[in-house]
PDB file of N, CA and C in Angstrom:
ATOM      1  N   UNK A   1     -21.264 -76.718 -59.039  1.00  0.00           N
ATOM      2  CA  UNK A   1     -20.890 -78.087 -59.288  1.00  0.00           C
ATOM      3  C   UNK A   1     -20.390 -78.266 -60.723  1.00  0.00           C
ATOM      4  N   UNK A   2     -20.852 -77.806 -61.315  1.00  0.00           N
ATOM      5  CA  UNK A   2     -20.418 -77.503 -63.165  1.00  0.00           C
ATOM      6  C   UNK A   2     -19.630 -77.384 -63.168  1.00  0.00           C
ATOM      7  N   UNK A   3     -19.072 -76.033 -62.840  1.00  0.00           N
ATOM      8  CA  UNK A   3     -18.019 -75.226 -62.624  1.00  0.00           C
ATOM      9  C   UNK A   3     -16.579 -76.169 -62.239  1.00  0.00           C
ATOM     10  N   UNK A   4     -17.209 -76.828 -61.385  1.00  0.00           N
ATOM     11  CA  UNK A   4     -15.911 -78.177 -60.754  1.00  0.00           C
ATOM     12  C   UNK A   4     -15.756 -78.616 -61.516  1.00  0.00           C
ATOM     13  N   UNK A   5     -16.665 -79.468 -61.864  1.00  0.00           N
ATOM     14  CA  UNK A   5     -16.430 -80.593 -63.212  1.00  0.00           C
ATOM     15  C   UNK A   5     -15.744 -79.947 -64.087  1.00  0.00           C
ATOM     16  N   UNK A   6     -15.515 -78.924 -64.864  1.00  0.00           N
ATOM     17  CA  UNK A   6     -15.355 -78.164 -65.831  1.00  0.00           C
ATOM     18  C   UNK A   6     -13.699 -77.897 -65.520  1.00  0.00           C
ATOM     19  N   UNK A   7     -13.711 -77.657 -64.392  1.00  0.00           N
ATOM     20  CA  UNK A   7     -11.802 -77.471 -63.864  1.00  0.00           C
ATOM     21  C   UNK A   7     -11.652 -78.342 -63.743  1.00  0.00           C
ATOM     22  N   UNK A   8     -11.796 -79.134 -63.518  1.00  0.00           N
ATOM     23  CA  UNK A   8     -11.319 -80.491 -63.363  1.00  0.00           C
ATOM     24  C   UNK A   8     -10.918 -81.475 -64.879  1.00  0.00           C
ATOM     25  N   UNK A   9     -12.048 -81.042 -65.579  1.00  0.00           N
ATOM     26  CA  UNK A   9     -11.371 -81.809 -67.142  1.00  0.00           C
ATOM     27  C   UNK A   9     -10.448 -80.735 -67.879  1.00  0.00           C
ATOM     28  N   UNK A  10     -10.781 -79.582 -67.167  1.00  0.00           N
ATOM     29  CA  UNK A  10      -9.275 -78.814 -67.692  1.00  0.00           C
ATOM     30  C   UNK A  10      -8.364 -78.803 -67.374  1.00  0.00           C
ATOM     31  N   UNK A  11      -8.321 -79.324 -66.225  1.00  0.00           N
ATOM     32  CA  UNK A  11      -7.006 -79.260 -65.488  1.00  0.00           C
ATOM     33  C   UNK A  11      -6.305 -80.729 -66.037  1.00  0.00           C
ATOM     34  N   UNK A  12      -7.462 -81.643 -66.271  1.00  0.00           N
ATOM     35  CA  UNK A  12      -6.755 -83.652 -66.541  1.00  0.00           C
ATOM     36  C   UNK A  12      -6.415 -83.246 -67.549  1.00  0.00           C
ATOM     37  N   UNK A  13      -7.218 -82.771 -69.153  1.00  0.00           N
ATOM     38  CA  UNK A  13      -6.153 -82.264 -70.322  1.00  0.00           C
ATOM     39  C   UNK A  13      -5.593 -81.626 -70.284  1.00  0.00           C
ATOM     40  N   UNK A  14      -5.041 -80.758 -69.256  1.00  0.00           N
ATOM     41  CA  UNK A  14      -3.634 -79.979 -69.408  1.00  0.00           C
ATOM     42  C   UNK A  14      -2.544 -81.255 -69.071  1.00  0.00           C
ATOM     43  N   UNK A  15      -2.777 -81.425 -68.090  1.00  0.00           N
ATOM     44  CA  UNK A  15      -2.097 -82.721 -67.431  1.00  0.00           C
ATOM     45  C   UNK A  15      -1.638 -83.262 -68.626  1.00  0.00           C
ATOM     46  N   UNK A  16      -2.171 -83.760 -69.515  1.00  0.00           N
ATOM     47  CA  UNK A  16      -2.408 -85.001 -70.453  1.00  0.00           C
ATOM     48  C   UNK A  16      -1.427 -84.014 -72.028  1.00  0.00           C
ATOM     49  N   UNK A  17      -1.330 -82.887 -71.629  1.00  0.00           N
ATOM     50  CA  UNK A  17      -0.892 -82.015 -72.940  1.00  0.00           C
ATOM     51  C   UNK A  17       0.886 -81.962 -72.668  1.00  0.00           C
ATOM     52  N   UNK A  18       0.635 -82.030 -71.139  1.00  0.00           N
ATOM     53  CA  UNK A  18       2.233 -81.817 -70.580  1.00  0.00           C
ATOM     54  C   UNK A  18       3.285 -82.560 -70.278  1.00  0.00           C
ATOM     55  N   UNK A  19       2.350 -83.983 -69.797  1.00  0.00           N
ATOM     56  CA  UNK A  19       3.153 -85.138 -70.270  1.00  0.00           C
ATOM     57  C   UNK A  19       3.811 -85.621 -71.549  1.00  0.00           C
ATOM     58  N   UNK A  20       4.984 -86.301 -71.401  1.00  0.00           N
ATOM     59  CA  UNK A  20       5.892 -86.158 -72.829  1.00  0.00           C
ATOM     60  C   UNK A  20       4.768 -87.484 -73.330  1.00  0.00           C
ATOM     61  N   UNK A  21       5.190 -87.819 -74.727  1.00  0.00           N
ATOM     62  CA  UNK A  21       4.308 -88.661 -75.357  1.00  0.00           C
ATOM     63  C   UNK A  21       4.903 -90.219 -74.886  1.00  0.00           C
ATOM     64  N   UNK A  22       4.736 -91.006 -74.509  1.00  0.00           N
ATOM     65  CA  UNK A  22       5.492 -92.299 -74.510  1.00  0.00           C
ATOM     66  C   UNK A  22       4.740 -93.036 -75.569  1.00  0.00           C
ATOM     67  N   UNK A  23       5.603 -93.442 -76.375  1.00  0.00           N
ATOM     68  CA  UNK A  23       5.306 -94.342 -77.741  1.00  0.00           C
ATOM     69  C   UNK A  23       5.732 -95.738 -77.443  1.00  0.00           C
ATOM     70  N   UNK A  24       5.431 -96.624 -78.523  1.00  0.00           N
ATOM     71  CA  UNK A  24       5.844 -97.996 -79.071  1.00  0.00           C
ATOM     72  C   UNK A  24       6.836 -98.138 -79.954  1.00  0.00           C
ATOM     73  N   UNK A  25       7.393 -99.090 -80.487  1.00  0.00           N
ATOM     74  CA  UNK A  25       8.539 -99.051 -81.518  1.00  0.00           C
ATOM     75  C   UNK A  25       7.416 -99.836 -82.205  1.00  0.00           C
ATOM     76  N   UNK A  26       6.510 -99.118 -82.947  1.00  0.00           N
ATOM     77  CA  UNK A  26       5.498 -99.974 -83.926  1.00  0.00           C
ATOM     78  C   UNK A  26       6.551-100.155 -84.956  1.00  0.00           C
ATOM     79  N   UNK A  27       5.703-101.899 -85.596  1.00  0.00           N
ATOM     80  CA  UNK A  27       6.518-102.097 -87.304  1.00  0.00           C
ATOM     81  C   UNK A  27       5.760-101.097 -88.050  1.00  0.00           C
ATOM     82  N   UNK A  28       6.758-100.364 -88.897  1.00  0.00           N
ATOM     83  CA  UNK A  28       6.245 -99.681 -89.739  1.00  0.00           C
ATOM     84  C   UNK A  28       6.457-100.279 -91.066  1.00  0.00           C
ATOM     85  N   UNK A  29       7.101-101.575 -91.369  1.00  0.00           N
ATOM     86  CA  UNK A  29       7.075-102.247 -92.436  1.00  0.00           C
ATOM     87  C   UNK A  29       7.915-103.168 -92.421  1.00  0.00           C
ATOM     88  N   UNK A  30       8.318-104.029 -93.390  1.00  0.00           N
ATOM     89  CA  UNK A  30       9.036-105.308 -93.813  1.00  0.00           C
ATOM     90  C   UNK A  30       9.577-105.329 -95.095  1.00  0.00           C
ATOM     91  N   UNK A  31      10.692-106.357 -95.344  1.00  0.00           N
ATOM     92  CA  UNK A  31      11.073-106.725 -96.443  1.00  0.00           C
ATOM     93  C   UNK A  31      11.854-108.081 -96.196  1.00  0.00           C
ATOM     94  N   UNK A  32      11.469-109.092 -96.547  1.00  0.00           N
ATOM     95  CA  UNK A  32      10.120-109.133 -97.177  1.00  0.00           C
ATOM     96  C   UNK A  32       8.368-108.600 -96.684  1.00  0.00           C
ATOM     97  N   UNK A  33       7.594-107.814 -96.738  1.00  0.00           N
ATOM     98  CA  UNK A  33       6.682-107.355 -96.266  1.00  0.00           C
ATOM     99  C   UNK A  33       5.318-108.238 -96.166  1.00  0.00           C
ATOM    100  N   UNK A  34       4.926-107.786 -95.924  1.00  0.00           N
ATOM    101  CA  UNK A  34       3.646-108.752 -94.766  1.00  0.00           C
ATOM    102  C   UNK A  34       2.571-109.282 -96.188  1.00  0.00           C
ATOM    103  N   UNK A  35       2.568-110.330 -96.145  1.00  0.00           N
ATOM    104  CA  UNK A  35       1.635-111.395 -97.222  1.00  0.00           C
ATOM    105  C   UNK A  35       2.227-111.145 -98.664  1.00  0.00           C
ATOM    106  N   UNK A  36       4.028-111.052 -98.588  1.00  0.00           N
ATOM    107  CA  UNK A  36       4.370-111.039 -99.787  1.00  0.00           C
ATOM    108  C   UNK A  36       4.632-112.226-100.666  1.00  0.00           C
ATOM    109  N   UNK A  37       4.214-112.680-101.785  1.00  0.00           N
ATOM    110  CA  UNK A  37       4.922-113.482-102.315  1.00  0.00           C
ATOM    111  C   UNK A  37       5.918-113.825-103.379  1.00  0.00           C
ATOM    112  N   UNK A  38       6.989-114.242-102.847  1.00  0.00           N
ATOM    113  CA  UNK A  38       8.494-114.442-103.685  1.00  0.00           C
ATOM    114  C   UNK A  38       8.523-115.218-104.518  1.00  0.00           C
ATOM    115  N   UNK A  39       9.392-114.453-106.048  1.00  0.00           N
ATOM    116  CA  UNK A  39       9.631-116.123-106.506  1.00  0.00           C
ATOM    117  C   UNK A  39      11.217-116.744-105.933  1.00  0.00           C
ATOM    118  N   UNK A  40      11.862-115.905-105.273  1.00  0.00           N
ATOM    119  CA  UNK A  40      13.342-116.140-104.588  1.00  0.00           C
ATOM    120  C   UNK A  40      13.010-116.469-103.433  1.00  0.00           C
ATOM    121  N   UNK A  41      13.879-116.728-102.879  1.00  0.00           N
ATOM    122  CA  UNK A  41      14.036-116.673-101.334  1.00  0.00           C
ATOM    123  C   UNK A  41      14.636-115.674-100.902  1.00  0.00           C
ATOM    124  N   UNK A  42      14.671-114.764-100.338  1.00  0.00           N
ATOM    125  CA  UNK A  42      15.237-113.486 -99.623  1.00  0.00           C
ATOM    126  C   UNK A  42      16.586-113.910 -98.658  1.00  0.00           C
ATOM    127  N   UNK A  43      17.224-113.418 -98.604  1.00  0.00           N
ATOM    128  CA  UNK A  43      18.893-113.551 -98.111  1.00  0.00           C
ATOM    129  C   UNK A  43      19.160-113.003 -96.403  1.00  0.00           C
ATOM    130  N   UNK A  44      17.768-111.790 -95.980  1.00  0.00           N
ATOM    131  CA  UNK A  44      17.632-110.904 -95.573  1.00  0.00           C
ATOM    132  C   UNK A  44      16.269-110.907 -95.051  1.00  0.00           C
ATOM    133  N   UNK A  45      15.918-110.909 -94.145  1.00  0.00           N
ATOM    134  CA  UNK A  45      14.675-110.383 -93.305  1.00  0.00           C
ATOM    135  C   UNK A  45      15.112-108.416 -92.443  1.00  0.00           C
ATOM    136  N   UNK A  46      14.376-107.521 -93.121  1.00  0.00           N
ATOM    137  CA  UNK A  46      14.436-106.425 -92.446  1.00  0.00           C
ATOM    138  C   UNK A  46      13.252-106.032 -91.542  1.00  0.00           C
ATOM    139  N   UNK A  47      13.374-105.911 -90.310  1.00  0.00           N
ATOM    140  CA  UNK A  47      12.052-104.833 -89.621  1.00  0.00           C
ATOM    141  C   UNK A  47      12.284-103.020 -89.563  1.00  0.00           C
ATOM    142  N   UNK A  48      11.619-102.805 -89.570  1.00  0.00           N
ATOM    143  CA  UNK A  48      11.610-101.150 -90.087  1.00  0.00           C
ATOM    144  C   UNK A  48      10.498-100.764 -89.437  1.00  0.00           C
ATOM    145  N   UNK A  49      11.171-100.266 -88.017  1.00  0.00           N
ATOM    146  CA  UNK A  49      10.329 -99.517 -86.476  1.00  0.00           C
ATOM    147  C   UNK A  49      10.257 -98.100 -86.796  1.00  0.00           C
ATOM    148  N   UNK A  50       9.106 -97.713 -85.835  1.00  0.00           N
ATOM    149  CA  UNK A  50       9.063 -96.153 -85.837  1.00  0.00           C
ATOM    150  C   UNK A  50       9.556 -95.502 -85.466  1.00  0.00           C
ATOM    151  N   UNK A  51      10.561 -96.038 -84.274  1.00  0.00           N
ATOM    152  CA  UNK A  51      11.963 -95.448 -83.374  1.00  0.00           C
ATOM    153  C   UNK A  51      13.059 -96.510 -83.207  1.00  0.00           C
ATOM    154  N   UNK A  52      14.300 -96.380 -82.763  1.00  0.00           N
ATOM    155  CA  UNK A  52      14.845 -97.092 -82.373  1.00  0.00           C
ATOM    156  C   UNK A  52      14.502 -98.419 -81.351  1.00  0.00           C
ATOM    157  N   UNK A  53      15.015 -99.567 -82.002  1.00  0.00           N
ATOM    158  CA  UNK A  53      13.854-100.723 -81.117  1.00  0.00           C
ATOM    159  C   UNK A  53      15.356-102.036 -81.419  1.00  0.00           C
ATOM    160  N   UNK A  54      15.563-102.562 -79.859  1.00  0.00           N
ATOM    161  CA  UNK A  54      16.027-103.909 -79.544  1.00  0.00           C
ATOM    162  C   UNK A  54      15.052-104.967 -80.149  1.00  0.00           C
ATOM    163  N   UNK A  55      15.645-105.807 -81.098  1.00  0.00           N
ATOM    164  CA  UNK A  55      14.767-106.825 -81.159  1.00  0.00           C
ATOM    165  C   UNK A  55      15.394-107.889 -79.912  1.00  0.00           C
ATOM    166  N   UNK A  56      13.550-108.255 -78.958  1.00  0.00           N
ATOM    167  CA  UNK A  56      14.043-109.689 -78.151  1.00  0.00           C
ATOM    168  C   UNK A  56      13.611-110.675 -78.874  1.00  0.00           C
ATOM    169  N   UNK A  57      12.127-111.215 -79.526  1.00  0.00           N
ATOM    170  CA  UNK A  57      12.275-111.846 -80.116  1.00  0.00           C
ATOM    171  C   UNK A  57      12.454-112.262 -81.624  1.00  0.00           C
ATOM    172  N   UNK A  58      12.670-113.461 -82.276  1.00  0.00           N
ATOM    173  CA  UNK A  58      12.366-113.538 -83.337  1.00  0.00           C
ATOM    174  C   UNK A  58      12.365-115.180 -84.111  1.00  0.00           C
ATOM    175  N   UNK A  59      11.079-115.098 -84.176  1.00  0.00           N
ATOM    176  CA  UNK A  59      10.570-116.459 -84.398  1.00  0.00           C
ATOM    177  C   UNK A  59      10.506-116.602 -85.975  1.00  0.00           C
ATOM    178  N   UNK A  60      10.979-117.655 -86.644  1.00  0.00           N
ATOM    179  CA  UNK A  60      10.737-117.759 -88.275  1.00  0.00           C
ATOM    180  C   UNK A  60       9.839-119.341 -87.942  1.00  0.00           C
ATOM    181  N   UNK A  61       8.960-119.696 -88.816  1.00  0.00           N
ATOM    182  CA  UNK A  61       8.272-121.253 -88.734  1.00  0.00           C
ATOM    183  C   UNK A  61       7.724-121.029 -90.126  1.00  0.00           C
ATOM    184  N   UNK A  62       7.510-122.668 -90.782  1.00  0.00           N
ATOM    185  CA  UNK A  62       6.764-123.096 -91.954  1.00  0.00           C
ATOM    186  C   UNK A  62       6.510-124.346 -91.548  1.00  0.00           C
ATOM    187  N   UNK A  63       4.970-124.647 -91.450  1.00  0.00           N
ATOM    188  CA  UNK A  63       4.090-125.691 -91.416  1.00  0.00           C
ATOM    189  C   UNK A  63       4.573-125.920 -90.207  1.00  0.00           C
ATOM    190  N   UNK A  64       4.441-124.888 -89.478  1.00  0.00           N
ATOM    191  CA  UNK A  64       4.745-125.425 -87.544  1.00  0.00           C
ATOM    192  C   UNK A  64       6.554-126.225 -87.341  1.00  0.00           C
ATOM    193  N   UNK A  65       6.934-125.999 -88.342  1.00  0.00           N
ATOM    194  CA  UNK A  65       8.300-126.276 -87.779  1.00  0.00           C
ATOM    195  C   UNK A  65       9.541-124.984 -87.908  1.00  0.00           C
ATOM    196  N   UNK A  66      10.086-124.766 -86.684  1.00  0.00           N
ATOM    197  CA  UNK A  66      10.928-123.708 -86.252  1.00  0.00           C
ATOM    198  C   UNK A  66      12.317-123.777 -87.679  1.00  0.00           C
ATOM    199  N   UNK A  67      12.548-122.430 -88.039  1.00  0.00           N
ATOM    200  CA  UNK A  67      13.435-122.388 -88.669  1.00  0.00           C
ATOM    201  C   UNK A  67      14.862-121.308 -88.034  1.00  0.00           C
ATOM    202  N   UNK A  68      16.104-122.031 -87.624  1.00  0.00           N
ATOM    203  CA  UNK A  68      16.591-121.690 -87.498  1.00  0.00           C
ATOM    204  C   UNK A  68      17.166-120.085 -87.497  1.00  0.00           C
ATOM    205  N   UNK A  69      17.154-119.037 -86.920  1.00  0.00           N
ATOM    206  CA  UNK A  69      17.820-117.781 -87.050  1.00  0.00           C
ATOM    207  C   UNK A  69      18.622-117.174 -85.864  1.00  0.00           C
ATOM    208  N   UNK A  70      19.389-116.410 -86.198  1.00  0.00           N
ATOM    209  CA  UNK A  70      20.328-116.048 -85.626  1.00  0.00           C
ATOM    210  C   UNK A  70      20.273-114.326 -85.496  1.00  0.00           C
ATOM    211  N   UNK A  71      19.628-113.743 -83.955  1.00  0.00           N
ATOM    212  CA  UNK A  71      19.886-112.336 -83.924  1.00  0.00           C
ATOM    213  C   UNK A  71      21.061-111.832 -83.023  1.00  0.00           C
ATOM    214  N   UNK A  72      21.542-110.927 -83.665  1.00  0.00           N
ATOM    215  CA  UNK A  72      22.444-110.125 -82.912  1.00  0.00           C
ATOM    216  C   UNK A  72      22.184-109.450 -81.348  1.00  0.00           C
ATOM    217  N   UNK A  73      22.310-110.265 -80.492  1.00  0.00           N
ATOM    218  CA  UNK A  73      21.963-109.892 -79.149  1.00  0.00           C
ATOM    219  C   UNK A  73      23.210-108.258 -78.676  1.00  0.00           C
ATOM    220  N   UNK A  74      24.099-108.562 -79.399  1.00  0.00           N
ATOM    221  CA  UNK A  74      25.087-107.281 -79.132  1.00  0.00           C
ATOM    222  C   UNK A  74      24.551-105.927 -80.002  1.00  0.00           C
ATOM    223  N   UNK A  75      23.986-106.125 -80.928  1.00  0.00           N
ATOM    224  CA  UNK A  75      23.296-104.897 -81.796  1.00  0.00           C
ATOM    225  C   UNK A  75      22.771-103.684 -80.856  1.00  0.00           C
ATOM    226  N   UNK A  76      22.871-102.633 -81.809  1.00  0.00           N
ATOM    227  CA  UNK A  76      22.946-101.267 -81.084  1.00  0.00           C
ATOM    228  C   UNK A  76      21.069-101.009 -81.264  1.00  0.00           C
ATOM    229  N   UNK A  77      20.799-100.327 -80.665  1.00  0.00           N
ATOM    230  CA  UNK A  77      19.326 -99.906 -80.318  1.00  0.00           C
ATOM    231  C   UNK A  77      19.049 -99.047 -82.847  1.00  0.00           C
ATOM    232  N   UNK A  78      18.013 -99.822 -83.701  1.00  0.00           N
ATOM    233  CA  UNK A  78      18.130 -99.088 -84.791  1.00  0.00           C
ATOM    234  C   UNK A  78      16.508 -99.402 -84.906  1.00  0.00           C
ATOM    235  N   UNK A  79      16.211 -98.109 -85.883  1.00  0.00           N
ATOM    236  CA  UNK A  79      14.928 -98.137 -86.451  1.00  0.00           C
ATOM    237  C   UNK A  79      14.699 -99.468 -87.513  1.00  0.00           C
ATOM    238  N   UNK A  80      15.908 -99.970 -88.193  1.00  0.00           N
ATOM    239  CA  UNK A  80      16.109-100.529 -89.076  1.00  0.00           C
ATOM    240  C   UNK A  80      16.580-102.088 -88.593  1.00  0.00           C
ATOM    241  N   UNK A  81      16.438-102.894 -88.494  1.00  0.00           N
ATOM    242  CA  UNK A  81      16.478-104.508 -88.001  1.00  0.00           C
ATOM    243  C   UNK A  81      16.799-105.150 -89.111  1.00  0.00           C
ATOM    244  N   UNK A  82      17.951-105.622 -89.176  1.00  0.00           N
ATOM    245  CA  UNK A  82      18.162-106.747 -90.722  1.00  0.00           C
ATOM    246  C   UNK A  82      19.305-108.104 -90.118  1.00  0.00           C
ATOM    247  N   UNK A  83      17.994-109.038 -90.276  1.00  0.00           N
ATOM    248  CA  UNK A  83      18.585-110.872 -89.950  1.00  0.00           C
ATOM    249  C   UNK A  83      18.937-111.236 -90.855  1.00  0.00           C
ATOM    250  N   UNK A  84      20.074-112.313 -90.960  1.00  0.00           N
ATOM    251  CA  UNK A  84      20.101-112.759 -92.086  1.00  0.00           C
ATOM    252  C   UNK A  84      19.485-114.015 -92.173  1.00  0.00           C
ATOM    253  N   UNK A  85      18.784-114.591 -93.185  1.00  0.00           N
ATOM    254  CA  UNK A  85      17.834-115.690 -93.521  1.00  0.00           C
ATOM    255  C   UNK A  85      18.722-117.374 -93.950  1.00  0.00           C
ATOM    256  N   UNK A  86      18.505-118.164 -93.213  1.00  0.00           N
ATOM    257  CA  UNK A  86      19.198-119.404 -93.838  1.00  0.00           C
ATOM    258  C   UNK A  86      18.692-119.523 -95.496  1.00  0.00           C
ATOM    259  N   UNK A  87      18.996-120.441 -96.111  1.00  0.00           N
ATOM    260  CA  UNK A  87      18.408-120.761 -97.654  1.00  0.00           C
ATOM    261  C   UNK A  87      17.123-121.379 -97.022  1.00  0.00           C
ATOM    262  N   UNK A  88      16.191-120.885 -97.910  1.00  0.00           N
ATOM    263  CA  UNK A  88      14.994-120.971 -97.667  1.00  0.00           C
ATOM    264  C   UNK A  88      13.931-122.145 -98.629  1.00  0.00           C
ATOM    265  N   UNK A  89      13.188-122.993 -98.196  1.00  0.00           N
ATOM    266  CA  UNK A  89      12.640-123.301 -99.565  1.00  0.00           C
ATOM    267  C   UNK A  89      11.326-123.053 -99.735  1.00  0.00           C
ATOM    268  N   UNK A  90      10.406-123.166-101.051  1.00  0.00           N
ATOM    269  CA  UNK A  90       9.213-123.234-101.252  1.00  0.00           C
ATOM    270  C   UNK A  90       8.514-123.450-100.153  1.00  0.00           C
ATOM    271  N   UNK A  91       7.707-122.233 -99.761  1.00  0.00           N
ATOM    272  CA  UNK A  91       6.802-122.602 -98.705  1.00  0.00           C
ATOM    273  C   UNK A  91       6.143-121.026 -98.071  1.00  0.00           C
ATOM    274  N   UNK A  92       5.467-121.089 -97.673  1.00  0.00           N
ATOM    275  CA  UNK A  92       4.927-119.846 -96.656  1.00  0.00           C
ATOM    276  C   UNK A  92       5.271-120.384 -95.152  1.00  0.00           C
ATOM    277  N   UNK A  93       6.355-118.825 -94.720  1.00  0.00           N
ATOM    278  CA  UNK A  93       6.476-118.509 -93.704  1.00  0.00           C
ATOM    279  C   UNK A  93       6.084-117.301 -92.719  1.00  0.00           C
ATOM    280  N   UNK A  94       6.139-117.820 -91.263  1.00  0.00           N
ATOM    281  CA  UNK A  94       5.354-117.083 -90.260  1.00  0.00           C
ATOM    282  C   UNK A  94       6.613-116.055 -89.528  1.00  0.00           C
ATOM    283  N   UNK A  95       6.522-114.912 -89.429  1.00  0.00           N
ATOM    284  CA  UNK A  95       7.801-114.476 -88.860  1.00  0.00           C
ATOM    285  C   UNK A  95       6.807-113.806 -87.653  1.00  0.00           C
ATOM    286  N   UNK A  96       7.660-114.375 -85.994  1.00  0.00           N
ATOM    287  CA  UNK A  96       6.553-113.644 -84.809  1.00  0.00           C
ATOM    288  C   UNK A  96       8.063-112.801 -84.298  1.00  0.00           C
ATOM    289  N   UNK A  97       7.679-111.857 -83.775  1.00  0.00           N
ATOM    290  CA  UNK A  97       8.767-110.737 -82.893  1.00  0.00           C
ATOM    291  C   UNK A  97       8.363-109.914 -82.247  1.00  0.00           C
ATOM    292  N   UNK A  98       9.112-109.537 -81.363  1.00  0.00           N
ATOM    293  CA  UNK A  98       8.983-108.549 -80.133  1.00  0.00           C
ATOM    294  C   UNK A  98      10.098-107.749 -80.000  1.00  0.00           C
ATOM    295  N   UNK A  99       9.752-106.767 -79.590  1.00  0.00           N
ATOM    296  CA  UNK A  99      10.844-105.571 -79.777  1.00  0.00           C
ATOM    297  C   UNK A  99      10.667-104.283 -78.460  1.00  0.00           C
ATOM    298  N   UNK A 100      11.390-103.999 -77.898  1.00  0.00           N
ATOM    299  CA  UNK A 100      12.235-103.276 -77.164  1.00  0.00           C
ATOM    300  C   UNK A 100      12.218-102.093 -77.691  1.00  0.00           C
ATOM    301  N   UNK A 101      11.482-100.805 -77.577  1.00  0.00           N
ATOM    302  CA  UNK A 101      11.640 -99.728 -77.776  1.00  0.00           C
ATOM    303  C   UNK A 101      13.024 -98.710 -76.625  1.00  0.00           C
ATOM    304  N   UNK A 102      13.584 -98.669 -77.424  1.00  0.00           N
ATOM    305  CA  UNK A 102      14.947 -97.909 -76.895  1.00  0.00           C
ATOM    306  C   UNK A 102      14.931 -96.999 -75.756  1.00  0.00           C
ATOM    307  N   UNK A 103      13.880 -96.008 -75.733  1.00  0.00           N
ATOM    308  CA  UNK A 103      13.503 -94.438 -75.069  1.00  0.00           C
ATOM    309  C   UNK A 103      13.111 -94.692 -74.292  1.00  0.00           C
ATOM    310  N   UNK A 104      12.181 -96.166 -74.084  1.00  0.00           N
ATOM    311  CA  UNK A 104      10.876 -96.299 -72.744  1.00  0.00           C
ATOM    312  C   UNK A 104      11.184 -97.364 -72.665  1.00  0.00           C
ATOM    313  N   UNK A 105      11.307 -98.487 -73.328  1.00  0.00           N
ATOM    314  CA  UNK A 105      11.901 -99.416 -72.937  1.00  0.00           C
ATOM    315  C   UNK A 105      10.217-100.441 -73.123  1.00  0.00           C
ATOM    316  N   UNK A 106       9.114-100.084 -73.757  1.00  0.00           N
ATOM    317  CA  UNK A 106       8.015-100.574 -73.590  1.00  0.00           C
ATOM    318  C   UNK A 106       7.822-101.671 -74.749  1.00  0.00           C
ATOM    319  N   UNK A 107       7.622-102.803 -74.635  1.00  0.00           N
ATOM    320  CA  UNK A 107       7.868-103.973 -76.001  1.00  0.00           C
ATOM    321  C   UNK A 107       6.286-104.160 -76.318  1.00  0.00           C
ATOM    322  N   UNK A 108       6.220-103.990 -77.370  1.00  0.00           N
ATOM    323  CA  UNK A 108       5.963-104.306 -78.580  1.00  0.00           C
ATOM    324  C   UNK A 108       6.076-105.878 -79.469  1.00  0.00           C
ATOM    325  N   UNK A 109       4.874-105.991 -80.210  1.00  0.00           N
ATOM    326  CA  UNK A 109       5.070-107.566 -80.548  1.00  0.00           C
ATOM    327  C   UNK A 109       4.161-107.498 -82.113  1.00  0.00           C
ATOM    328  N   UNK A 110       4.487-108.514 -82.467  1.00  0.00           N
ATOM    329  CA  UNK A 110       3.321-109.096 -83.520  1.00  0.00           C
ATOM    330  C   UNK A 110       3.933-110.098 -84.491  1.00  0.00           C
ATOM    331  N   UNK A 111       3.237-110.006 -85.769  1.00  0.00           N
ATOM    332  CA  UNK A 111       3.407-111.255 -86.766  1.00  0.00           C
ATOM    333  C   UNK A 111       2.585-110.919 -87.916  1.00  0.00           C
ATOM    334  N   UNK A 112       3.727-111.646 -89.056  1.00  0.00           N
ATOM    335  CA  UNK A 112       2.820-111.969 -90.510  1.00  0.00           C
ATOM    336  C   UNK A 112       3.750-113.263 -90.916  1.00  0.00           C
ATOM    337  N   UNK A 113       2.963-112.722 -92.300  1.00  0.00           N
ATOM    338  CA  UNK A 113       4.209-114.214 -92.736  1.00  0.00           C
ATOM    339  C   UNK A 113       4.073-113.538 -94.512  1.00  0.00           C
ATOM    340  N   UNK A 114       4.853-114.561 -95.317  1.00  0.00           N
ATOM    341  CA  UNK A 114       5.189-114.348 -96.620  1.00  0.00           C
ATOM    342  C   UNK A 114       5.418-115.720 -97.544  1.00  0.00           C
ATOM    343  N   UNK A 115       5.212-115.816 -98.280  1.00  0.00           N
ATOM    344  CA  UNK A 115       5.402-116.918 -99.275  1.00  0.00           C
ATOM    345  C   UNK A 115       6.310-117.350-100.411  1.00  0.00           C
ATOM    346  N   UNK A 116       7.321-118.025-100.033  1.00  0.00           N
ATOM    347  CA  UNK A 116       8.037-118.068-101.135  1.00  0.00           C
ATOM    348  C   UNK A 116       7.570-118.996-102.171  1.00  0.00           C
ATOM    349  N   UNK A 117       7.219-118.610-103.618  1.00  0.00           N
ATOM    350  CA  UNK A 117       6.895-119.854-104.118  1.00  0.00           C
ATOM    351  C   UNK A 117       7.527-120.643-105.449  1.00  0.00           C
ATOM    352  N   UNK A 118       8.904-120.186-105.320  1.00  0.00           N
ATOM    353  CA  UNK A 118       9.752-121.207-106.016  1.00  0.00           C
ATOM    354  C   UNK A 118      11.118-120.664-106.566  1.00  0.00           C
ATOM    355  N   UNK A 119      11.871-121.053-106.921  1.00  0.00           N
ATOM    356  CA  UNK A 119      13.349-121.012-107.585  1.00  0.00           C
ATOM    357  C   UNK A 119      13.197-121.112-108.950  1.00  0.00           C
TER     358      UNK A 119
END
């Protein structure tokens, strides 16, 4: 009976060694980056994935009101994501998004925010 058990978890981690890896398009960072605070306003929102990643969403808000942005729905599958930002003013903002990993196609999500605090 050992013996079973014993082939049997050798056989599920082989299994598990031979399957290809399926990943996420995790954020691997920002710029502006997560609880930064500005004395500018940034021109530019970048996401910076671990693989190539579709952004679907992308939410900007300060004090619960939606701020206008504009993503490139025609954009090519990049590790690298760069929106451009309306003029911004004094305030801390929430940026939420979801993203489309290219290879698997498996989305991915989250949120921070950043603070601009003056001109």
């Amino acid at each position: 009976m050992y013996k079973f058990a014993a082939l049997n978890f050798a056989l599920a981690v082989s299994l598990l060694w031979s399957v290809p890896c399926l990943s996420h398009a995790k954020l691997q960072g920002s710029v502006p980056a997560a609880n930064a605070q500005l004395a500018h306003a940034p021109p530019t929102l970048t996401l910076n994935f671990s693989e190539d990643a579709l952004l679907a969403v992308l939410k900007l808000t300060t004090s619960g009101t939606a701020v206008p942005v504009t993503v490139d729905r025609g954009a090519k599958p990049s590790s690298a994501v760069v929106v451009a930002l309306p003029a911004l003013k004094p305030g801390k903002y929430v940026i939420e998004w979801s993203a489309i990993a290219a290879d698997d196609g498996h989305i991915t999500k989250g949120s921070f925010s950043f603070t601009i605090l003056g001109d």
